[in-house]
N, C-alpha and C. Protein backbone atom coordinates (compact mmCIF):
# COMPACT_ATOMS: atom_id res chain seq x y z
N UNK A 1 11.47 -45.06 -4.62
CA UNK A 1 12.03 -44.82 -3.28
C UNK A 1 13.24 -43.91 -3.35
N UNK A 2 14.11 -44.41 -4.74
CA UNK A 2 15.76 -43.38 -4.37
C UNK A 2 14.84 -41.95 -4.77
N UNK A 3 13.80 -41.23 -5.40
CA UNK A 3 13.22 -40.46 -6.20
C UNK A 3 12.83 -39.84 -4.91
N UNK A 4 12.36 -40.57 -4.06
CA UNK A 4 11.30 -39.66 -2.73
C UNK A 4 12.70 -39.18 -2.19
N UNK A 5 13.75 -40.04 -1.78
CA UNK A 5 14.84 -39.89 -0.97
C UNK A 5 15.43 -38.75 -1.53
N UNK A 6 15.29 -38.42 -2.61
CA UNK A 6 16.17 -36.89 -3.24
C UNK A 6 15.37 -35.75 -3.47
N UNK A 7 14.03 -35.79 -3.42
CA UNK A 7 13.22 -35.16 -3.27
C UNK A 7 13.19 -34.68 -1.51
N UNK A 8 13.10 -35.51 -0.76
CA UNK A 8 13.37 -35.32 0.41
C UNK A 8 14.97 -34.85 0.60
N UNK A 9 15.69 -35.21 0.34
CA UNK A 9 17.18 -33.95 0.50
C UNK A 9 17.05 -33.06 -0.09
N UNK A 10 17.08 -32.80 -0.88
CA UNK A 10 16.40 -31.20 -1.40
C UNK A 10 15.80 -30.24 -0.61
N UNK A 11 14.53 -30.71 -0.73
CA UNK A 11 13.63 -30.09 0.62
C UNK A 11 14.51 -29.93 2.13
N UNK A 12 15.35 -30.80 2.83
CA UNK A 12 16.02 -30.50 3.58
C UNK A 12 17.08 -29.55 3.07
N UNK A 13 18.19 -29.36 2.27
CA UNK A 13 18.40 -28.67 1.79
C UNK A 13 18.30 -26.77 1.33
N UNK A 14 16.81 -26.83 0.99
CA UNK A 14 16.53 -26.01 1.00
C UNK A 14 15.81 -25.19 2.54
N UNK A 15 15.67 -25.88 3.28
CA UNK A 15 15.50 -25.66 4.16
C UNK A 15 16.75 -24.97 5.59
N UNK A 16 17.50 -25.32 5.06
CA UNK A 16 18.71 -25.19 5.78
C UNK A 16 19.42 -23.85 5.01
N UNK A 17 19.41 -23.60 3.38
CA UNK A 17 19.68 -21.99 3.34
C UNK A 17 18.96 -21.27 3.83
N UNK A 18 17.84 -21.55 3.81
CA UNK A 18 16.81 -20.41 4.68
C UNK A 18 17.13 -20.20 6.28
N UNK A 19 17.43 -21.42 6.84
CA UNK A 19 17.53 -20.98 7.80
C UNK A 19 19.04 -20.55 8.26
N UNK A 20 19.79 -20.69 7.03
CA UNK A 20 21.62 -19.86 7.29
C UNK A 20 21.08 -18.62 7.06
N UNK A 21 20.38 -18.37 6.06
CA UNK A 21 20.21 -16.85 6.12
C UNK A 21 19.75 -16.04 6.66
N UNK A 22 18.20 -16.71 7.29
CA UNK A 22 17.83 -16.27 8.34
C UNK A 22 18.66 -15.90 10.10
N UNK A 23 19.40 -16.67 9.27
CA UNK A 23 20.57 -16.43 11.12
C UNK A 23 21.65 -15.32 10.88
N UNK A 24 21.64 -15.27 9.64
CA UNK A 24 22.92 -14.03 9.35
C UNK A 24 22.41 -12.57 10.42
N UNK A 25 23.38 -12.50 10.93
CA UNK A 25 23.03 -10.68 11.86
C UNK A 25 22.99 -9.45 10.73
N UNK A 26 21.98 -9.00 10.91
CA UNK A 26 21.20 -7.89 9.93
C UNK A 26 22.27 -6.73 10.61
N UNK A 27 22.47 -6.15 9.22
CA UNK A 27 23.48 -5.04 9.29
C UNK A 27 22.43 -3.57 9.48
N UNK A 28 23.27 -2.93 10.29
CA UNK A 28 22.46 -2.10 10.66
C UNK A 28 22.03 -0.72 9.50
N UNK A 29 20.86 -1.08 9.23
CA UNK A 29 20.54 -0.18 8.07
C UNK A 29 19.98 0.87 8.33
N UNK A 30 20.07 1.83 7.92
CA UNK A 30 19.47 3.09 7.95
C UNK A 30 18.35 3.50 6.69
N UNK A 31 18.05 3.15 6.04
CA UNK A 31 17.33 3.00 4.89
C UNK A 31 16.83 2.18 3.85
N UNK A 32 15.53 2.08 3.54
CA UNK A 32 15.45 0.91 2.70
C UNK A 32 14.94 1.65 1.15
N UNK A 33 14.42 1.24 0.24
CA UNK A 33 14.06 1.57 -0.66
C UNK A 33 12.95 -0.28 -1.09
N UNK A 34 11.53 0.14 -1.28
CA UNK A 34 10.93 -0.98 -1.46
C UNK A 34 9.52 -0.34 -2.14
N UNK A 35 9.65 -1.82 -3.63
CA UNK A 35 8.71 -1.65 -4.85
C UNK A 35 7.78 -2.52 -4.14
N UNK A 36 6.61 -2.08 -4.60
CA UNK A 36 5.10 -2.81 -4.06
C UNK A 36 3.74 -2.92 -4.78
N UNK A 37 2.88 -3.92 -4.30
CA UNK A 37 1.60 -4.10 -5.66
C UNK A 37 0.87 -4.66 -4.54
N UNK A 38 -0.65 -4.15 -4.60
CA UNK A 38 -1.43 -4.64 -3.39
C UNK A 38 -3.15 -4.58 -3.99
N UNK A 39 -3.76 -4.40 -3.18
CA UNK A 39 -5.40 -3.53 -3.28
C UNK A 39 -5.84 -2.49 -3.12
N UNK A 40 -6.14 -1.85 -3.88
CA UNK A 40 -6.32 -0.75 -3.23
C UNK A 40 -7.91 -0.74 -3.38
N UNK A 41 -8.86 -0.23 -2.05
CA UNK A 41 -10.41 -0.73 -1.34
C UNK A 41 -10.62 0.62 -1.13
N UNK A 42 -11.53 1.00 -1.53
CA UNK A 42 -12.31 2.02 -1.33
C UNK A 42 -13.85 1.65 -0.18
N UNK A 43 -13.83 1.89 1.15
CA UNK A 43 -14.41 1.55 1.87
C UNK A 43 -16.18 1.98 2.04
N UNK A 44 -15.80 3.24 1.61
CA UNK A 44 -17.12 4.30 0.87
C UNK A 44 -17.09 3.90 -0.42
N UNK A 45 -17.98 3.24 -1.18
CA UNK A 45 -17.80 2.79 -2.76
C UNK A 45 -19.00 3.23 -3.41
N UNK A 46 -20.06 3.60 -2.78
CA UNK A 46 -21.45 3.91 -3.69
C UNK A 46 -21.86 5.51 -3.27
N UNK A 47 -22.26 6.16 -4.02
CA UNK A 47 -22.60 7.12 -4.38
C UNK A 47 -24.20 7.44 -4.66
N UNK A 48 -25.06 8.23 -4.13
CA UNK A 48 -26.23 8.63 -5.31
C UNK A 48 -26.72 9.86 -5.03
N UNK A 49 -26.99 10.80 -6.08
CA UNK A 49 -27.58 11.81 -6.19
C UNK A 49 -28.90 11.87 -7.25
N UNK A 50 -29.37 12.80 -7.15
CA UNK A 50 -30.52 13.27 -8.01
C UNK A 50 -29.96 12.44 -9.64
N UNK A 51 -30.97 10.66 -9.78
CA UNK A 51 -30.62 11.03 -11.01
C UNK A 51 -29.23 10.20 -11.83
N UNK A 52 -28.28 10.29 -10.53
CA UNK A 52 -26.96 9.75 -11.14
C UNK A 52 -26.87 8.52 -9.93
N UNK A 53 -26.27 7.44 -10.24
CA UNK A 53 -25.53 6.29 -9.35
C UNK A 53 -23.87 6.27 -9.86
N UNK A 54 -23.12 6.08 -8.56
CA UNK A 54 -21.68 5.97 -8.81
C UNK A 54 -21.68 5.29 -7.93
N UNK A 55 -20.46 4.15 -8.49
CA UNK A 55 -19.87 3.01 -7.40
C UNK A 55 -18.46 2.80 -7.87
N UNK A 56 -17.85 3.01 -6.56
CA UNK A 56 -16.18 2.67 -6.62
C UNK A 56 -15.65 1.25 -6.65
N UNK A 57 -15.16 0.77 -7.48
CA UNK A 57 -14.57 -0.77 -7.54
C UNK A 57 -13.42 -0.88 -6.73
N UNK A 58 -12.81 -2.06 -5.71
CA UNK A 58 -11.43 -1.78 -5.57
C UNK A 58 -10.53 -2.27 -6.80
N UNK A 59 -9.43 -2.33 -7.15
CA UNK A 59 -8.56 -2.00 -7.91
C UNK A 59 -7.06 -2.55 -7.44
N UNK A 60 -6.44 -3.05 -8.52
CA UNK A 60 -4.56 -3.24 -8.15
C UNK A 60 -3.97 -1.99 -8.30
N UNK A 61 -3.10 -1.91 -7.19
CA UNK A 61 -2.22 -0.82 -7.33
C UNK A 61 -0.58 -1.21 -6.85
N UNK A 62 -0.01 -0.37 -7.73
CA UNK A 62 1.28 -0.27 -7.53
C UNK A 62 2.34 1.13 -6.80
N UNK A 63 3.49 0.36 -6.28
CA UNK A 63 4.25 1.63 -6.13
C UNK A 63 5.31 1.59 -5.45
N UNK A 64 5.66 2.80 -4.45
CA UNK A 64 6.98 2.20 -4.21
C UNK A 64 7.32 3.20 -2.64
N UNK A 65 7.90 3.12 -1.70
CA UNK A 65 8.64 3.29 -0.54
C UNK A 65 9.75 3.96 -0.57
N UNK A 66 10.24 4.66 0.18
CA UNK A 66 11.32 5.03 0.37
C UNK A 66 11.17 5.59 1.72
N UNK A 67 12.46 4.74 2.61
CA UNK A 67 11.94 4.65 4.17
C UNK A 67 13.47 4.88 4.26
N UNK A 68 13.46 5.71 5.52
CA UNK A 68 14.79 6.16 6.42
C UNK A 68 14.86 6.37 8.03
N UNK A 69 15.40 5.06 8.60
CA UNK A 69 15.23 5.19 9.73
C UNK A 69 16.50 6.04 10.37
N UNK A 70 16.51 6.67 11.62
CA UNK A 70 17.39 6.82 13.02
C UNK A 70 18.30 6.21 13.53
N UNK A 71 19.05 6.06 14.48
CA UNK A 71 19.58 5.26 15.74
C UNK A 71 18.25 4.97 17.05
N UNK A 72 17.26 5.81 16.58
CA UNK A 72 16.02 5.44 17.80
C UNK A 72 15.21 4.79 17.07
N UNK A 73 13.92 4.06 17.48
CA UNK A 73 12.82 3.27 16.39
C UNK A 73 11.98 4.57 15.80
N UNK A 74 12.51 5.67 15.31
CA UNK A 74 11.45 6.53 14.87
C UNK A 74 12.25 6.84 13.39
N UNK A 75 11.43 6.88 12.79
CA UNK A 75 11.93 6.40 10.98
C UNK A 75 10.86 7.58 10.21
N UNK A 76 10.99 8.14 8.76
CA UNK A 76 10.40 8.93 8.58
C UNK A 76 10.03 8.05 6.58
N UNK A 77 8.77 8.06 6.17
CA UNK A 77 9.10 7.58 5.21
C UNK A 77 8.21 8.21 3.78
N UNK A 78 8.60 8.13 2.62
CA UNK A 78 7.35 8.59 1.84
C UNK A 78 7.25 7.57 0.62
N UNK A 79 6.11 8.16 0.67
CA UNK A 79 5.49 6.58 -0.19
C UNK A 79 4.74 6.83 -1.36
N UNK A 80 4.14 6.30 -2.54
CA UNK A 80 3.54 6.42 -3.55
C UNK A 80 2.68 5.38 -4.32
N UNK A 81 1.55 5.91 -4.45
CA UNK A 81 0.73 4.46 -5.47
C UNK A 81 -0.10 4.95 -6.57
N UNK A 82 -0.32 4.24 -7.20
CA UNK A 82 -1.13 4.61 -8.55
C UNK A 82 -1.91 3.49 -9.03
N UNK A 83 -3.40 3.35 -8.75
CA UNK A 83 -4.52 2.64 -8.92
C UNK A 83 -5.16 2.93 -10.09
N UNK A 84 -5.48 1.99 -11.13
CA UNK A 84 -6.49 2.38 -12.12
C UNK A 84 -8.10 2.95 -11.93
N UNK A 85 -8.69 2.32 -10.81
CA UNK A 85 -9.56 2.92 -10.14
C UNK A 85 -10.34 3.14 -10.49
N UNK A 86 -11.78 2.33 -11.00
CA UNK A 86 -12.74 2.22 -11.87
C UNK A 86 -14.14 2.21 -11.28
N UNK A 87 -14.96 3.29 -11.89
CA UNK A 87 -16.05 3.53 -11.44
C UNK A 87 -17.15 3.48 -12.15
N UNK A 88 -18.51 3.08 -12.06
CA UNK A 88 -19.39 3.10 -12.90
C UNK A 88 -20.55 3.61 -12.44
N UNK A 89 -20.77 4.77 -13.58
CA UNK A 89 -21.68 5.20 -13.44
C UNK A 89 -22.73 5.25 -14.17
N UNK A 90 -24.21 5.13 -13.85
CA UNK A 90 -25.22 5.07 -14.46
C UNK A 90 -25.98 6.15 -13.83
N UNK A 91 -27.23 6.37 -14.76
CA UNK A 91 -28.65 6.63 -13.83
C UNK A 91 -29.42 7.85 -15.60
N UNK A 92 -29.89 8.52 -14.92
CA UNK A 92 -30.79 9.46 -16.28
C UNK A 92 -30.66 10.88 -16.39
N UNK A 93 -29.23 11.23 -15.05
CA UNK A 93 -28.80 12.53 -15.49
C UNK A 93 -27.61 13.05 -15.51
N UNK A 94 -27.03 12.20 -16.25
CA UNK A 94 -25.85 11.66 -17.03
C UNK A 94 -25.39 11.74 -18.22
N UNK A 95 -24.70 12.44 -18.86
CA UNK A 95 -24.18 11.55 -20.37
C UNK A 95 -23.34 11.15 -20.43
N UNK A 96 -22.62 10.30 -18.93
CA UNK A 96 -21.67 9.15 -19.20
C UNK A 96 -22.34 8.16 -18.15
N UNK A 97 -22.70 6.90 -18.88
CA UNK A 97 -22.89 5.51 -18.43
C UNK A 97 -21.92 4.40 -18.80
N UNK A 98 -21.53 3.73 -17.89
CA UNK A 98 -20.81 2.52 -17.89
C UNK A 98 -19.05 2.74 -16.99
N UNK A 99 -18.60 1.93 -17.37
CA UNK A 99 -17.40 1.73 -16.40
C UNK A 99 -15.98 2.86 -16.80
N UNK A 100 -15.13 3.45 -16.46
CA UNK A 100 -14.11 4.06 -16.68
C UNK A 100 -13.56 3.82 -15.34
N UNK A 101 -11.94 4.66 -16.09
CA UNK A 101 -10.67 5.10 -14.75
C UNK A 101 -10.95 5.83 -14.36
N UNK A 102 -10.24 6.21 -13.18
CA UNK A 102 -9.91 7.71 -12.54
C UNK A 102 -8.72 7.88 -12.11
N UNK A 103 -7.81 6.73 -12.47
CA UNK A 103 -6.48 7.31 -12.72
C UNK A 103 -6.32 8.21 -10.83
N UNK A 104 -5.89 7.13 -9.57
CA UNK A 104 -5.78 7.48 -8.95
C UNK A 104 -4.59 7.63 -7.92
N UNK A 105 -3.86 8.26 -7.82
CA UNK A 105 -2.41 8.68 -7.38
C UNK A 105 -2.65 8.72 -5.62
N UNK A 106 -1.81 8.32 -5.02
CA UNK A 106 -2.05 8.23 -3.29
C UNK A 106 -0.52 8.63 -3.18
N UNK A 107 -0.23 9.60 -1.92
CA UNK A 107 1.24 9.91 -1.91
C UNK A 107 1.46 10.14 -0.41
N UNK A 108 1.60 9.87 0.66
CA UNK A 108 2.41 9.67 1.81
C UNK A 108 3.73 10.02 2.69
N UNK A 109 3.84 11.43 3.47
CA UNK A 109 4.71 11.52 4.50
C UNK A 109 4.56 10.98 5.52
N UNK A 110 5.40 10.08 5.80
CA UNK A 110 4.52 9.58 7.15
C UNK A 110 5.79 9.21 8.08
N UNK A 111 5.69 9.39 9.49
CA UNK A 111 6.77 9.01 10.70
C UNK A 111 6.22 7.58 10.68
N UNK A 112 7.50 6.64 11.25
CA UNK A 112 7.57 5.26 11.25
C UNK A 112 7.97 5.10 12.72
N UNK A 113 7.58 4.26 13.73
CA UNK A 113 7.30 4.37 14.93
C UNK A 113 7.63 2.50 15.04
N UNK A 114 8.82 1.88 15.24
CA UNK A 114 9.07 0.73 15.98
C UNK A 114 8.47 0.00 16.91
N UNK A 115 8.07 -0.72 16.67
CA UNK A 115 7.29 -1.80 17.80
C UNK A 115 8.31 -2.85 18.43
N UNK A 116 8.96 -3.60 17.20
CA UNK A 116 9.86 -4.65 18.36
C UNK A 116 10.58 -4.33 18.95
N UNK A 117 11.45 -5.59 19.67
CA UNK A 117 12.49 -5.27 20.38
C UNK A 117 13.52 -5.37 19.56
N UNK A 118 14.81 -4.26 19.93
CA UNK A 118 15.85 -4.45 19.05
C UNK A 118 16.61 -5.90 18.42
N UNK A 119 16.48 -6.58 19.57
CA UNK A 119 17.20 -7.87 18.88
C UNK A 119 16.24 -8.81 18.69
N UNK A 120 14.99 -8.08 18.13
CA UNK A 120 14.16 -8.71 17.14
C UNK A 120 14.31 -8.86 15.50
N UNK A 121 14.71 -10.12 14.66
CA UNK A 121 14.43 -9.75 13.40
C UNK A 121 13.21 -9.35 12.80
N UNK A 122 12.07 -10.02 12.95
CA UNK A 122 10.93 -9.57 12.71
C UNK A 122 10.69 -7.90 12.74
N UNK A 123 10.31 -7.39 11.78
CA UNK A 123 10.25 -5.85 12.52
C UNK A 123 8.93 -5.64 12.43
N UNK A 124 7.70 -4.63 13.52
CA UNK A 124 6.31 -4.70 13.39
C UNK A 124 6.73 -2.94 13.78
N UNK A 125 5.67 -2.54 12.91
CA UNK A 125 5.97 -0.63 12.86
C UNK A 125 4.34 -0.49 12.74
N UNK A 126 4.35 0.93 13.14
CA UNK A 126 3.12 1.70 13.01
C UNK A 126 3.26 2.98 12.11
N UNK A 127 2.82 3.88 11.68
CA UNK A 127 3.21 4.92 10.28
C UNK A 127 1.69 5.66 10.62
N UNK A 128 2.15 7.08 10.33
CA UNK A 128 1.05 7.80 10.40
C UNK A 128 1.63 9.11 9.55
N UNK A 129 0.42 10.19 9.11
CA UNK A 129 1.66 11.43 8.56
C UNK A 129 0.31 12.02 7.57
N UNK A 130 0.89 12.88 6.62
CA UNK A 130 -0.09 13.56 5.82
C UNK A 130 -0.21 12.73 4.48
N UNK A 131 -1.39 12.72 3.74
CA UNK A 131 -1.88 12.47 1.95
C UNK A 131 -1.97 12.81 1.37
N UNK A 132 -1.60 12.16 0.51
CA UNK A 132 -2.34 13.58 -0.69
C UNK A 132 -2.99 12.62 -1.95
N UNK A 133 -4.38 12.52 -2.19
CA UNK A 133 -4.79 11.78 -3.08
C UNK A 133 -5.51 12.49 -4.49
N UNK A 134 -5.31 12.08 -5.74
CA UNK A 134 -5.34 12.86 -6.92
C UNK A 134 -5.94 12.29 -7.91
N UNK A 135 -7.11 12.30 -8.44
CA UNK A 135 -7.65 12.01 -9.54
C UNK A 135 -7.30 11.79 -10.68
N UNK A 136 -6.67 11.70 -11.41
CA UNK A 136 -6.20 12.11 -12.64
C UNK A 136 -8.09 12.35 -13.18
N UNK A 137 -8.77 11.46 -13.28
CA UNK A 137 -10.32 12.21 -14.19
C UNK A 137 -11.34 12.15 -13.28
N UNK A 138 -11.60 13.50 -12.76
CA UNK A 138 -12.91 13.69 -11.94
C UNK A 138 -13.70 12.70 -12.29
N UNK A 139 -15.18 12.33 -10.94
CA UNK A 139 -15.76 11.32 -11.15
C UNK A 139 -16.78 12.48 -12.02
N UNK A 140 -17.31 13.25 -11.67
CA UNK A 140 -18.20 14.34 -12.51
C UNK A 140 -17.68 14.73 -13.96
N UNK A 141 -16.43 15.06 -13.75
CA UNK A 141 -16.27 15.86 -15.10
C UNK A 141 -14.88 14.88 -15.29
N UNK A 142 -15.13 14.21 -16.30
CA UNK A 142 -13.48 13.29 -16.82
C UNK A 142 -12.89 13.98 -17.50
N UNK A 143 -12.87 15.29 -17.76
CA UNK A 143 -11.60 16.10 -18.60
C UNK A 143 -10.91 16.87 -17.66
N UNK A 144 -11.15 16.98 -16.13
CA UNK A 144 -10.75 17.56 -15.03
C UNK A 144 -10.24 16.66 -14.11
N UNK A 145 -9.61 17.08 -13.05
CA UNK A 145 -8.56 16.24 -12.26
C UNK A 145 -9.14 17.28 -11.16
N UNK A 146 -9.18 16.09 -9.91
CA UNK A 146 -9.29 16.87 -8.31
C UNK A 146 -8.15 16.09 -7.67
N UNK A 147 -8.06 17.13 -6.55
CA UNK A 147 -7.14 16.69 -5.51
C UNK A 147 -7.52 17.04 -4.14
N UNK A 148 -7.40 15.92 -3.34
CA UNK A 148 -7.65 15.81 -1.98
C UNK A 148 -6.64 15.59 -1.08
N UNK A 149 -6.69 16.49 -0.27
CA UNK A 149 -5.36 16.39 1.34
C UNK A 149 -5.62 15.74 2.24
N UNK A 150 -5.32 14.95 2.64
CA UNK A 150 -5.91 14.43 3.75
C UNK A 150 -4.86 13.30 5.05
N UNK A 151 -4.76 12.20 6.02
CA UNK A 151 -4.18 11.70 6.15
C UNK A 151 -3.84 10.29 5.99
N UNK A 152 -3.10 9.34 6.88
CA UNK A 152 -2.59 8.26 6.35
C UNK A 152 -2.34 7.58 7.69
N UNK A 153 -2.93 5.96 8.03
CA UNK A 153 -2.22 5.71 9.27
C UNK A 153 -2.18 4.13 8.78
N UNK A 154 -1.08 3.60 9.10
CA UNK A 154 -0.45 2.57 8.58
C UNK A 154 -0.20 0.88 10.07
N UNK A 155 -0.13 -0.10 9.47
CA UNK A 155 0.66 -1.19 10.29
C UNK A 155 1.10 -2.18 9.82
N UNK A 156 2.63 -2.46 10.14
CA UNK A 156 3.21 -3.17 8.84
C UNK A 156 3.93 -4.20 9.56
N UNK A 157 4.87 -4.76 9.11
CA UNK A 157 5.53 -5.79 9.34
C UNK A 157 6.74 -5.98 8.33
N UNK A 158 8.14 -6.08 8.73
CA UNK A 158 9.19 -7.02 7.82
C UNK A 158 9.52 -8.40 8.41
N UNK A 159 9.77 -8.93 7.27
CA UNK A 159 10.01 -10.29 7.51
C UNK A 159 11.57 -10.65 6.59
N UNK A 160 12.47 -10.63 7.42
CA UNK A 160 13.80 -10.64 6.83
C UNK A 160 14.17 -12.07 5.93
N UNK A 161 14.82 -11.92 4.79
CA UNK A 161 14.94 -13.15 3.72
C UNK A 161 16.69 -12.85 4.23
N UNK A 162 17.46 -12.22 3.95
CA UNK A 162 18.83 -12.08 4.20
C UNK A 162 19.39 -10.74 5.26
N UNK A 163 20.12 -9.92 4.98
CA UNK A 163 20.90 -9.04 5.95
C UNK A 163 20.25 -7.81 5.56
N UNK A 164 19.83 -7.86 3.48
CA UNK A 164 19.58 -6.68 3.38
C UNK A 164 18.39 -6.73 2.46
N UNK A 165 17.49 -7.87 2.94
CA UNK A 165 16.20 -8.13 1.62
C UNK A 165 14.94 -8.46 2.79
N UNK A 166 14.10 -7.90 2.57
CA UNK A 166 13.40 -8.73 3.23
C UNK A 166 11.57 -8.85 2.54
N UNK A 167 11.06 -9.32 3.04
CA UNK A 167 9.29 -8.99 2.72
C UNK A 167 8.38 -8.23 3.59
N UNK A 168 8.31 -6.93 2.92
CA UNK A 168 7.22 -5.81 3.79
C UNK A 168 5.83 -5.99 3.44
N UNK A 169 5.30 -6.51 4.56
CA UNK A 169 3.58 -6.37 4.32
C UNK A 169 2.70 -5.12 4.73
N UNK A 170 1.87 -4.71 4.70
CA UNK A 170 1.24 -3.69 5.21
C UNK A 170 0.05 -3.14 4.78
N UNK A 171 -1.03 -2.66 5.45
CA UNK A 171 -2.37 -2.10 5.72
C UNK A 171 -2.25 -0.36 5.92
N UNK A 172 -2.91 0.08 4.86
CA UNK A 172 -2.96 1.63 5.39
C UNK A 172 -4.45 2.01 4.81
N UNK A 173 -4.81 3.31 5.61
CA UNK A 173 -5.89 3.48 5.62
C UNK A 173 -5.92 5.06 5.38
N UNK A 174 -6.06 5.73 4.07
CA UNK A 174 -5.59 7.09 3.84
C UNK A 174 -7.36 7.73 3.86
N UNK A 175 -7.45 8.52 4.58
CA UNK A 175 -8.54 8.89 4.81
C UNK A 175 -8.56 11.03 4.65
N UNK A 176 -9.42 11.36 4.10
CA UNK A 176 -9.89 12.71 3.42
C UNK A 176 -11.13 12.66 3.18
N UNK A 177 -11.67 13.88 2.91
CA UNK A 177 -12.93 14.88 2.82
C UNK A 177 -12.84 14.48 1.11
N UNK A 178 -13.79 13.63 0.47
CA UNK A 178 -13.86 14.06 -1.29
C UNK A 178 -15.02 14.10 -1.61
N UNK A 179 -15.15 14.77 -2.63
CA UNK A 179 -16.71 14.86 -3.31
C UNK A 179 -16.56 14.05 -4.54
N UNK A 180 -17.17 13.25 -4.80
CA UNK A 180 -17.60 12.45 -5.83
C UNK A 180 -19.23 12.56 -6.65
N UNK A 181 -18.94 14.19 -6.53
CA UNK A 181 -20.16 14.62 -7.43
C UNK A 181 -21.50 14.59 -6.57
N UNK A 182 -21.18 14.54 -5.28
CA UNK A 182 -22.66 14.16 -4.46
C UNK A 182 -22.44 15.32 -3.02
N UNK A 183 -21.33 15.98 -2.97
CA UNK A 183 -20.82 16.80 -1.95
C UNK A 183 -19.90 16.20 -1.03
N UNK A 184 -18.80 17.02 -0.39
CA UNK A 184 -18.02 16.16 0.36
C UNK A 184 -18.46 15.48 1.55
N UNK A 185 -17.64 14.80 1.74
CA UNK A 185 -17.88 13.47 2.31
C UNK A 185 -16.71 12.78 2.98
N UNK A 186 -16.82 12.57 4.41
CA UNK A 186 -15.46 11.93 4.58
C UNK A 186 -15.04 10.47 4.01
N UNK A 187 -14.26 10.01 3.65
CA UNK A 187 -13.47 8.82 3.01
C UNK A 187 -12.58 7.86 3.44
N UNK A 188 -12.18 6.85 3.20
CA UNK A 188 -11.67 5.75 3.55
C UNK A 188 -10.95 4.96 2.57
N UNK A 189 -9.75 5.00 2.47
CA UNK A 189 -9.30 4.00 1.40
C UNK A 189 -8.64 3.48 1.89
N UNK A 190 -8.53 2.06 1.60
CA UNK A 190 -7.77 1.25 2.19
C UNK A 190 -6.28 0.63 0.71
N UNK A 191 -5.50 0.46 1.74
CA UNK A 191 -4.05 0.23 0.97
C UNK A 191 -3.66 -1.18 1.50
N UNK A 192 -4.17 -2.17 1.02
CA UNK A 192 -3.27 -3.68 1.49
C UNK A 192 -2.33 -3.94 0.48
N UNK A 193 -0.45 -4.14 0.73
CA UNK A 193 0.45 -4.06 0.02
C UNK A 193 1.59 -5.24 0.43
N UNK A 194 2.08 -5.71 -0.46
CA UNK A 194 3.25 -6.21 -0.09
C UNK A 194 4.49 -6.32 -1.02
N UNK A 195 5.85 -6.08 0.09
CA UNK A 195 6.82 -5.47 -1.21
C UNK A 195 8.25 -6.03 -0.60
N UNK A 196 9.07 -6.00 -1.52
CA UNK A 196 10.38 -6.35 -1.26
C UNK A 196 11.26 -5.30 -0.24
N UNK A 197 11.44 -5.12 0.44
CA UNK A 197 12.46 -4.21 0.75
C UNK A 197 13.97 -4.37 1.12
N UNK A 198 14.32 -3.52 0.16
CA UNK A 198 16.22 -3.54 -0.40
C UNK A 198 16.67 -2.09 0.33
N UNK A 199 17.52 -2.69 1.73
CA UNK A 199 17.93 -1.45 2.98
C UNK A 199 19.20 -1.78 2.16
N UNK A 200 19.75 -0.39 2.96
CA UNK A 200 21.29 0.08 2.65
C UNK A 200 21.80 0.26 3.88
């Protein structure tokens, strides 16, 4: 019984810094800087031509933010990820079968567009802007690297821990023209992420 009873203050306890901190008034930041690790989904994943089969796996990816807002809700931010990004290919006109990387780089200008209300902590944003996505090893030729331009449209959310920490979640969907050895093709990748973000 005294064991539940301190177990139970605790838990109250801890409950009550969260919610001091949660009450602290968020200083008005102009910038955050935030590290991140998510999925990265390739929505188009199979491939076939004369001969050859390719299929895109999704993959963990990492990376990182760097966001700068205004005095208005319009914020400008750029972003970066790097997926191992593994594909396997088979079929009989081929002389590479089985699984490898492609070593895949995703990179992001994008305007940040405010949804709440100001004397909301919660913050809910929308992001849109240009891509740029990069192979490090062609799916055709693995001693070659392609690169694709394309765009990026995003919807996120912070969820404030203190004045200047909080937890950024977010969905993006970077979409381009790539050829994966079968002719181009429009594309879909999906970015589900979540990351710390440390404003100044």
């Amino acid at each position: 019984m005294v064991r539940g009873t301190r177990v139970l203050a605790g838990a109250c306890a801890l409950v009550g810094i969260l919610g001091a901190l949660s009450a602290t008034p968020a200083a008005a930041q102009r910038g955050s800087f935030t590290p991140w690790a998510g999925a990265y989904i390739p929505t188009r994943n199979s491939f076939s031509a004369v001969g050859t089969d390719i299929k895109r796996d999704n993959s963990l990816i990492m990376g990182a933010r760097f966001t700068f807002w205004g005095k208005s809700p319009v914020g400008f931010e750029l972003t970066g990820g790097f997926a191992p990004a593994k594909v396997h290919i088979s079929g009989t006109n081929t002389t590479i079968n089985g699984d490898r990387n492609t070593q895949v780089f995703l990179g992001g200008a994008k305007v940040m567009l405010g949804l709440s209300p100001a004397e909301s902590r919660v913050g809910v944003f929308l992001s849109g802007g240009a891509s740029l996505i990069r192979r490090g090893h062609d799916v055709a030729k693995e001693s070659e690297s392609a690169t694709d331009w394309g765009g990026v449209a995003g919807l996120g959310v912070r969820i404030p821990f203190g004045a200047s920490v909080g937890l950024r979640l977010e969905g993006e969907d970077y979409f381009y023209g790539g050829n994966f050895s079968t002719g181009r093709q429009f594309q879909n990748d999906l970015v589900l992420s979540a990351g710390l973000a440390i404003g100044w």
